[in-house]
Protein backbone atom coordinates (compact mmCIF):
# COMPACT_ATOMS: atom_id res chain seq x y z
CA UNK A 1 163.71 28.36 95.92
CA UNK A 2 160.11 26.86 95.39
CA UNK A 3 157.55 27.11 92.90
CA UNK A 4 154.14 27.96 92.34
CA UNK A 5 153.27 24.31 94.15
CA UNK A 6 155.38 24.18 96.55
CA UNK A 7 158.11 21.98 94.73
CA UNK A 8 162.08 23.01 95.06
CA UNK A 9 162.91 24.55 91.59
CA UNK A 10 165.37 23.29 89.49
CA UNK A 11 167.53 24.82 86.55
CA UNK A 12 167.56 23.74 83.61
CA UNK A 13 171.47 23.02 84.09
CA UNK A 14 170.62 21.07 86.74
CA UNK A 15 168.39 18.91 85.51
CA UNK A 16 170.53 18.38 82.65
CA UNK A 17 173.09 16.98 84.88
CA UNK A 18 170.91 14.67 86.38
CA UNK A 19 169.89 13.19 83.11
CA UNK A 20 173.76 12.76 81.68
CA UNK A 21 174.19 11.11 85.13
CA UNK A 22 171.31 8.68 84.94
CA UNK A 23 172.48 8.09 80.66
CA UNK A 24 175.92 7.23 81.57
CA UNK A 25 174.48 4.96 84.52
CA UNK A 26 172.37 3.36 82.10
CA UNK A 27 174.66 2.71 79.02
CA UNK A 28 177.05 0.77 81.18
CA UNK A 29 173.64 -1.29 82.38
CA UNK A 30 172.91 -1.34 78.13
CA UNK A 31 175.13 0.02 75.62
CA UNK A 32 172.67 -0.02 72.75
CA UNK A 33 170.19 2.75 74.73
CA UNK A 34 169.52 5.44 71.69
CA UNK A 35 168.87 8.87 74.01
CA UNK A 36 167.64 11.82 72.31
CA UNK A 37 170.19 14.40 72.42
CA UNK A 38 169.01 18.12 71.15
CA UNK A 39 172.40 19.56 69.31
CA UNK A 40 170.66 23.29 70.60
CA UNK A 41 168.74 23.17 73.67
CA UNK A 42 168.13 26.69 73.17
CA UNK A 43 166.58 26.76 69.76
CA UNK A 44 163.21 27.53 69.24
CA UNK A 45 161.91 24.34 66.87
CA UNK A 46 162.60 20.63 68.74
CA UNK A 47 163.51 19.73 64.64
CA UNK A 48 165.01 20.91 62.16
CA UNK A 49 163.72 18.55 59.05
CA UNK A 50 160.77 19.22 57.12
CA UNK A 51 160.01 15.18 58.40
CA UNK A 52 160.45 16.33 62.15
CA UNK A 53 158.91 19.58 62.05
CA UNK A 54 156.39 17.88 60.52
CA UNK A 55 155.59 15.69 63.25
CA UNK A 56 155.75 17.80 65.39
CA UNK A 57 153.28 20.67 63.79
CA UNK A 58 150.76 17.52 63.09
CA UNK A 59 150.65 16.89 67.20
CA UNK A 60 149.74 19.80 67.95
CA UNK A 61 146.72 20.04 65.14
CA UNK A 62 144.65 18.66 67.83
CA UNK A 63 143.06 20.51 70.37
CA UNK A 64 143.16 17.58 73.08
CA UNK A 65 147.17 17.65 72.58
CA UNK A 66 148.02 21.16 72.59
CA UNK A 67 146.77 22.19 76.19
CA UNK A 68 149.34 19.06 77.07
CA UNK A 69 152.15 18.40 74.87
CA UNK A 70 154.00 21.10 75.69
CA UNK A 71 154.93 20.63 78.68
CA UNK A 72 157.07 17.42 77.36
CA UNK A 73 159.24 20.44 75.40
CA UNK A 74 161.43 21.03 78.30
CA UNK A 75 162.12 17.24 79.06
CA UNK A 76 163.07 16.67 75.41
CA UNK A 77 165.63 19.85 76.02
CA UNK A 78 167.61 19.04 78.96
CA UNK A 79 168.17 15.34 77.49
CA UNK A 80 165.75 13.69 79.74
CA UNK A 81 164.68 11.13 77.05
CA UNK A 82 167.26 8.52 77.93
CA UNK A 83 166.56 6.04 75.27
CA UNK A 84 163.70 6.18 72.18
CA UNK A 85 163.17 2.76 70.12
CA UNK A 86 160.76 3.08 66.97
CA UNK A 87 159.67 -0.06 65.70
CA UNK A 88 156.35 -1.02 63.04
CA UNK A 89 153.59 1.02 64.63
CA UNK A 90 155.35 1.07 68.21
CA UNK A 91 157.50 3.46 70.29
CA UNK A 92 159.00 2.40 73.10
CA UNK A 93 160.92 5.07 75.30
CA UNK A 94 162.94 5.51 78.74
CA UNK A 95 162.31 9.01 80.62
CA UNK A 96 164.16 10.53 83.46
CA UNK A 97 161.88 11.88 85.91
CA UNK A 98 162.04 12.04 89.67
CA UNK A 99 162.71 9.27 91.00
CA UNK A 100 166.25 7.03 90.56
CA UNK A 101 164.96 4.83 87.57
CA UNK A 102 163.51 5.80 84.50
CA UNK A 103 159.90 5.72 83.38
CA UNK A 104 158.77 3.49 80.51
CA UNK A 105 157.17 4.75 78.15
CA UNK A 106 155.31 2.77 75.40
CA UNK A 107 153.18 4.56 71.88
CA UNK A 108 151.26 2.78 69.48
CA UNK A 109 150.18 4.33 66.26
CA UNK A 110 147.60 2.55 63.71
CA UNK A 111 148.76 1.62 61.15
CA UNK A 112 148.15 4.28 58.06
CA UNK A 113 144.65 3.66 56.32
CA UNK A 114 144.59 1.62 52.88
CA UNK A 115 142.61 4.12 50.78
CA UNK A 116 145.06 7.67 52.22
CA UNK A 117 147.79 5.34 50.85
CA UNK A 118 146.73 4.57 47.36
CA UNK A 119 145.59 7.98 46.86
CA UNK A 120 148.96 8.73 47.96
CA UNK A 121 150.63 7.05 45.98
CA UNK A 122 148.99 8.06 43.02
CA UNK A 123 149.41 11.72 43.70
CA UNK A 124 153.22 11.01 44.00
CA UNK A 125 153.53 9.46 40.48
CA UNK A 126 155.94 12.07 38.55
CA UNK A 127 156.27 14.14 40.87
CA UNK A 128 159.34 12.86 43.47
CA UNK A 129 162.64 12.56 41.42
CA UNK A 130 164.31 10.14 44.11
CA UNK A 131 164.26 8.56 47.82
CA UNK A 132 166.32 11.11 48.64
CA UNK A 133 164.50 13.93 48.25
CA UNK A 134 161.63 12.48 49.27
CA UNK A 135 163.19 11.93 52.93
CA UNK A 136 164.75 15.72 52.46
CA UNK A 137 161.54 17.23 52.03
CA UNK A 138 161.93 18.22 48.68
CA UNK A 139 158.87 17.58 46.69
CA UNK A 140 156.32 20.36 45.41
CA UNK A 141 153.79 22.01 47.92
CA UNK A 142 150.92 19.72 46.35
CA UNK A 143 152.60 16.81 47.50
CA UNK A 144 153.32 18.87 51.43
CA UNK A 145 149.87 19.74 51.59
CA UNK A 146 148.75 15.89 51.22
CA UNK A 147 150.90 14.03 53.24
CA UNK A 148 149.83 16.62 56.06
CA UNK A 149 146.34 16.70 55.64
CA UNK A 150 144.48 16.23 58.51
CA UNK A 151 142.57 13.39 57.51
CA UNK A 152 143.68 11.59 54.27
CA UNK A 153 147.64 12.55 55.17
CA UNK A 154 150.25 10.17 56.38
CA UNK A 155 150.51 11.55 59.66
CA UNK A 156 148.54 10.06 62.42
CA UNK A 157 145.66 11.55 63.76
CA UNK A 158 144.86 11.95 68.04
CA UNK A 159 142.10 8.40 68.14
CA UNK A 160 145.06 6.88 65.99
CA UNK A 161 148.12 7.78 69.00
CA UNK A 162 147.79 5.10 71.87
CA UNK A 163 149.96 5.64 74.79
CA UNK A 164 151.26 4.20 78.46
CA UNK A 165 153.65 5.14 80.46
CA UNK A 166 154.69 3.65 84.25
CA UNK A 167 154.77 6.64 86.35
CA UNK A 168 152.16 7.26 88.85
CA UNK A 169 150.87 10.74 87.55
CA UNK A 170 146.81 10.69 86.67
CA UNK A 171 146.62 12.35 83.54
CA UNK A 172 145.72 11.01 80.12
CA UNK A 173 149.29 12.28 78.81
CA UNK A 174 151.99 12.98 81.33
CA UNK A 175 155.03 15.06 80.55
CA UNK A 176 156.86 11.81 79.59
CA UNK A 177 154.43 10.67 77.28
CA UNK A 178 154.61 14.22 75.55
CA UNK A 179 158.32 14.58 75.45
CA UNK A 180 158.48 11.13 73.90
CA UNK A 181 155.95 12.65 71.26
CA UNK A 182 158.20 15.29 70.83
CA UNK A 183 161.45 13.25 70.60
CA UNK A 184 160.02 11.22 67.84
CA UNK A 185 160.66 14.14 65.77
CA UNK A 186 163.74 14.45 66.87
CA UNK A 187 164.57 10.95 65.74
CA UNK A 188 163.09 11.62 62.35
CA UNK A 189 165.74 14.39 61.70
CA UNK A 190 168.27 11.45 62.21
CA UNK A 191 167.35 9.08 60.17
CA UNK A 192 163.75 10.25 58.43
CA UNK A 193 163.34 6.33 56.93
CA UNK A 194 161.77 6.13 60.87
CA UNK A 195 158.82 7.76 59.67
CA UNK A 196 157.73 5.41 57.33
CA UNK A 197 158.76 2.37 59.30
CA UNK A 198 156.46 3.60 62.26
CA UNK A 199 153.56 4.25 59.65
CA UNK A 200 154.23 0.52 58.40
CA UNK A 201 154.36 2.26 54.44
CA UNK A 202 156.79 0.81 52.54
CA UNK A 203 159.00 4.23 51.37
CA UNK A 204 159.56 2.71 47.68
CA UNK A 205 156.26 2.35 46.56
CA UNK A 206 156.09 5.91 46.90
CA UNK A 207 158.63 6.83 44.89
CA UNK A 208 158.08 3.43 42.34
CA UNK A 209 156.66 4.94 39.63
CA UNK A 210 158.89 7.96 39.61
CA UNK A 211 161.71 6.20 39.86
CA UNK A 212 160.52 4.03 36.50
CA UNK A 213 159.54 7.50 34.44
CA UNK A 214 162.92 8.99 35.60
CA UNK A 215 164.93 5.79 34.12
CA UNK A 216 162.82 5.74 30.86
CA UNK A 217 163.44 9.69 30.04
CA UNK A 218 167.24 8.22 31.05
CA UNK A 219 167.62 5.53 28.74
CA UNK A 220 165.03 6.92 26.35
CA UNK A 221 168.37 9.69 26.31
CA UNK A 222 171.17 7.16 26.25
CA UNK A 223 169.45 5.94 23.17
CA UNK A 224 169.04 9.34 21.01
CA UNK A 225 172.47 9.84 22.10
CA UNK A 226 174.02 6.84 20.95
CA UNK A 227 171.85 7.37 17.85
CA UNK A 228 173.51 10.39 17.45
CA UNK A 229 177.21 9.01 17.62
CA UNK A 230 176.31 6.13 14.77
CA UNK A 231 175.31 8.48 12.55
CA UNK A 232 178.10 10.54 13.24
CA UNK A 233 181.07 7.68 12.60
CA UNK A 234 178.81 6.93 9.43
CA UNK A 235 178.99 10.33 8.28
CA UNK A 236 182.79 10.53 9.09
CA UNK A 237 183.45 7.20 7.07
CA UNK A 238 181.22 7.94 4.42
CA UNK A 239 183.48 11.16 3.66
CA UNK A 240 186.23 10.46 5.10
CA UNK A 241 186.91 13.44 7.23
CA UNK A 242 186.64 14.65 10.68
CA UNK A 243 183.67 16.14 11.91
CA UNK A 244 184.70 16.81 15.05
């Protein structure tokens, strides 16, 4: 059966085989590849974590993505993203495609501008309990709305995404290129620390001065409560009885 060009069609099953053949080829050539591996092939959102999703809902903000990306979907699905590296500012990626060796794949993101980082920071002051519900997603809707802003967010905008990849097809983003965009998001449901370290932010200055109010109002409560006890043993030595 061909398609619409002219091309032999291939299932989805099929293709899938032909990635988990060219994975197990390459993990005996390097054990330490990292492929991206999609638990649900058939569910609707790539991610599942508000970090992911995230991602994922910021690429495709921009009108000289969307008519693209989404075409990288289906390579993400069938496991053709053999290996996925995220470094400071730098994504480096192996893609199955036609031919017997992988493509290469290599994104570079600016770093995150100083002044959308102090006011950031500022904004988060009180209002994120710990670093782990920061990387959980659970922080009030003031805080979602900035880090996803468009402009002064953390998430990079289009001019910020730079992007190569070795196969020979002409377009400005090919389908590897937008399934490795896609299985960054995947990665950040892994291990959601990813996203920072890509941004270059460091994650605890975020959550600094929350951290310090949250151990105050914690010792400031140690100390009323041991207070508390003092008086109490007073009070029971003083008249010599029980008050518990």
């Amino acid at each position: 059966m061909f398609n619409y060009y002219g091309r032999k069609h291939v299932s989805v099953a099929n293709k899938r085989k032909k990635a988990e053949k060219k994975l197990k080829k390459l993990k005996k050539e390097n054990p330490k590849v990292k492929p991206i591996i999609i638990a649900n092939p058939r569910a609707r959102k790539l991610a599942k974590t508000w970090w992911g999703n995230a991602w994922n809902q910021n690429l495709e903000k921009y009108a000289d993505y969307d008519n693209r990306i989404g075409r990288g979907k289906s390579y993400v699905r069938h496991g053709a993203i053999l290996d996925l590296q995220i470094k400071k500012g730098k994504v480096t990626a192996l893609v199955a495609g036609s031919r017997s060796t992988p493509y290469k794949v290599t994104i570079e993101i600016d770093k995150i501008p100083l002044t959308n980082l102090e006011e950031i920071k500022n904004t988060c002051k009180n209002r994120i309990d710990s670093l782990q519900d920061l990387l959980a997603g659970n922080f009030p809707q003031e805080l979602s709305d900035l880090f996803t802003s468009q402009f002064t967010g953390l998430f990079p905008l289009s001019k910020e995404i730079h992007f190569d990849c070795s196969c020979p097809d002409w377009a400005s983003m090919c389908k590897h290129v937008a399934a490795t965009l896609y299985g960054i998001g995947v990665r950040f449901d892994e291990d959601p620390k990813l996203f920072f370290k890509l941004r270059q932010v460091d994650i605890k200055s975020l959550i600094k001065q929350a951290v310090k109010t949250k151990t105050k109002k914690l010792l400031d409560k140690a100390k009323k409560k041991s207070s508390r006890t003092i008086k109490q043993e007073n009070l029971s030595e003083l008249f010599d009885i029980d008050l518990d």
